[in-house]
Protein backbone atom coordinates (compact mmCIF):
# COMPACT_ATOMS: atom_id res chain seq x y z
CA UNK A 1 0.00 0.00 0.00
CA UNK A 2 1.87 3.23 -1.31
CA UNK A 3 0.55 6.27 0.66
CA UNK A 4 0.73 9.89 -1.17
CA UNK A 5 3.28 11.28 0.49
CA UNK A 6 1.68 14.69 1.77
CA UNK A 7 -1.11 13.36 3.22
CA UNK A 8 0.49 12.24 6.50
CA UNK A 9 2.28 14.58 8.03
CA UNK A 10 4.99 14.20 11.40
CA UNK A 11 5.02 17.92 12.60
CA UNK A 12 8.84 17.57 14.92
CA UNK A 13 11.19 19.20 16.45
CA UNK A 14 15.31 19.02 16.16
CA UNK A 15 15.79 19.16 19.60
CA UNK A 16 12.83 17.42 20.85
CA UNK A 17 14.00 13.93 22.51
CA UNK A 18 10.69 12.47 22.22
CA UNK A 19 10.75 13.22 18.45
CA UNK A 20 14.20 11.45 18.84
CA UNK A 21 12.45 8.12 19.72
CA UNK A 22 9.88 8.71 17.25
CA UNK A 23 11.77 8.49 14.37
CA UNK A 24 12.70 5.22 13.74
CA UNK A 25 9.84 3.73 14.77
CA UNK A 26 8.31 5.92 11.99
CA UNK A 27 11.20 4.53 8.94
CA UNK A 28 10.17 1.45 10.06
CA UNK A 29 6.53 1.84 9.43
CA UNK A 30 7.39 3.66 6.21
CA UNK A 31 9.58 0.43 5.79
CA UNK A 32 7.54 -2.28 6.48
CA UNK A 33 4.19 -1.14 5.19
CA UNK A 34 4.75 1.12 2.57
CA UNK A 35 3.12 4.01 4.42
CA UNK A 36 5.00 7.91 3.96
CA UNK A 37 4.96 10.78 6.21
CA UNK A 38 5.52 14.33 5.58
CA UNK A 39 8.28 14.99 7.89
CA UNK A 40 7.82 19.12 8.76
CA UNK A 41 10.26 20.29 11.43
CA UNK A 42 8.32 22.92 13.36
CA UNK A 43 11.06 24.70 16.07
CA UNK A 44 13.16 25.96 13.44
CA UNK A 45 11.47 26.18 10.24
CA UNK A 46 8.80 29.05 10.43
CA UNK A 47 6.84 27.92 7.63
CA UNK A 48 6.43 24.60 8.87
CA UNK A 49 5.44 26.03 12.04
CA UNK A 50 2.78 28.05 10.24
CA UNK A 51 1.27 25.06 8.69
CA UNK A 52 1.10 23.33 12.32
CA UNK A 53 -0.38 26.24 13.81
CA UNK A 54 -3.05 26.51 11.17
CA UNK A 55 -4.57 22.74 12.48
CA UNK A 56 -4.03 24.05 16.13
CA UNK A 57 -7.91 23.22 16.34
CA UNK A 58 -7.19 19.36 15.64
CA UNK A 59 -4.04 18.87 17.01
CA UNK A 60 -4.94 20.93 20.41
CA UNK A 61 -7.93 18.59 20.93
CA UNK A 62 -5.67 15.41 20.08
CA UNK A 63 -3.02 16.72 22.50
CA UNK A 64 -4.34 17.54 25.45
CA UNK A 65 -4.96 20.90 24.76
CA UNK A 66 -1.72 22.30 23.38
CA UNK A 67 0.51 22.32 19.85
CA UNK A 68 3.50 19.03 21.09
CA UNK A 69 6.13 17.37 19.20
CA UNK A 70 5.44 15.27 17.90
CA UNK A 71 2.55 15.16 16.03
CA UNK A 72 1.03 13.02 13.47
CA UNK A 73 -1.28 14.30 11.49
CA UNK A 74 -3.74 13.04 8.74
CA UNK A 75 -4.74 15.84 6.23
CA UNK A 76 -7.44 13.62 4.57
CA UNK A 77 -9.21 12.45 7.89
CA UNK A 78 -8.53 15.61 9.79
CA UNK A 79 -7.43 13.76 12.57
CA UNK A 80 -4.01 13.42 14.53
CA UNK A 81 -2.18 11.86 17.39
CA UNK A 82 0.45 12.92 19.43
CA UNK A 83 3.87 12.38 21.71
CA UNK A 84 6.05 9.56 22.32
CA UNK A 85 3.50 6.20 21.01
CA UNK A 86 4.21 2.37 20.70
CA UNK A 87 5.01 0.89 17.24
CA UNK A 88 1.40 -0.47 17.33
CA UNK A 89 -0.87 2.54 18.00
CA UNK A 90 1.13 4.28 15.25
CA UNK A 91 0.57 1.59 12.77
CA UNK A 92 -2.88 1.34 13.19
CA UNK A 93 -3.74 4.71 13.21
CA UNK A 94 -1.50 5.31 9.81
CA UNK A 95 -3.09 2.20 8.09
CA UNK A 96 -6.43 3.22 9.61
CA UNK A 97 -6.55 6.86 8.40
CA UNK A 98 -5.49 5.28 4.84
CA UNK A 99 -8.04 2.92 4.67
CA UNK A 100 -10.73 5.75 5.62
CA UNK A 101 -9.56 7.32 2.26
């Protein structure tokens, strides 16, 4: 299942640590089922942070309230998750939101 690239999106941040433990959990989901993410780094990249801010609706309901790296977000299903999640949850939710469009 080949994703289009820009529909998921991984708002993160350089320095963030939980970002840091994100990451290869999401190469291996891009690995192992085909699925792509967006990666936009949002704490130094303005216009990346612009684009995060303009879903602060979504994301701040998904998170507790507050814009958090990282963030996964799903541009077709208007939905995201957020922070530091197992392997798992982050599969299903990718190959959910897919399915859904």
């Amino acid at each position: 299942m080949m994703a289009d690239k820009s529909r998921l999106i991984m708002f993160w941040g350089r320095e963030c640590p939980h970002c840091r433990i994100m990451m290869p959990l999401v190469e291996r989901l891009e690995r192992e089922e085909g699925v792509k993410f967006q990666r936009l780094e949002v704490w130094h990249n303005e216009e990346n942070a612009k684009k995060m801010r303009a879903l602060a609706n979504v994301i701040k309901s998904a998170c507790g309230g507050f814009l958090g790296t990282p963030t996964f977000y799903d541009s077709q299903g208007d939905e995201a998750i957020c922070g530091e999640q197992q392997y798992e949850v982050l599969r299903e939710w990718a190959l959910a939101a897919l399915k859904m469009g």
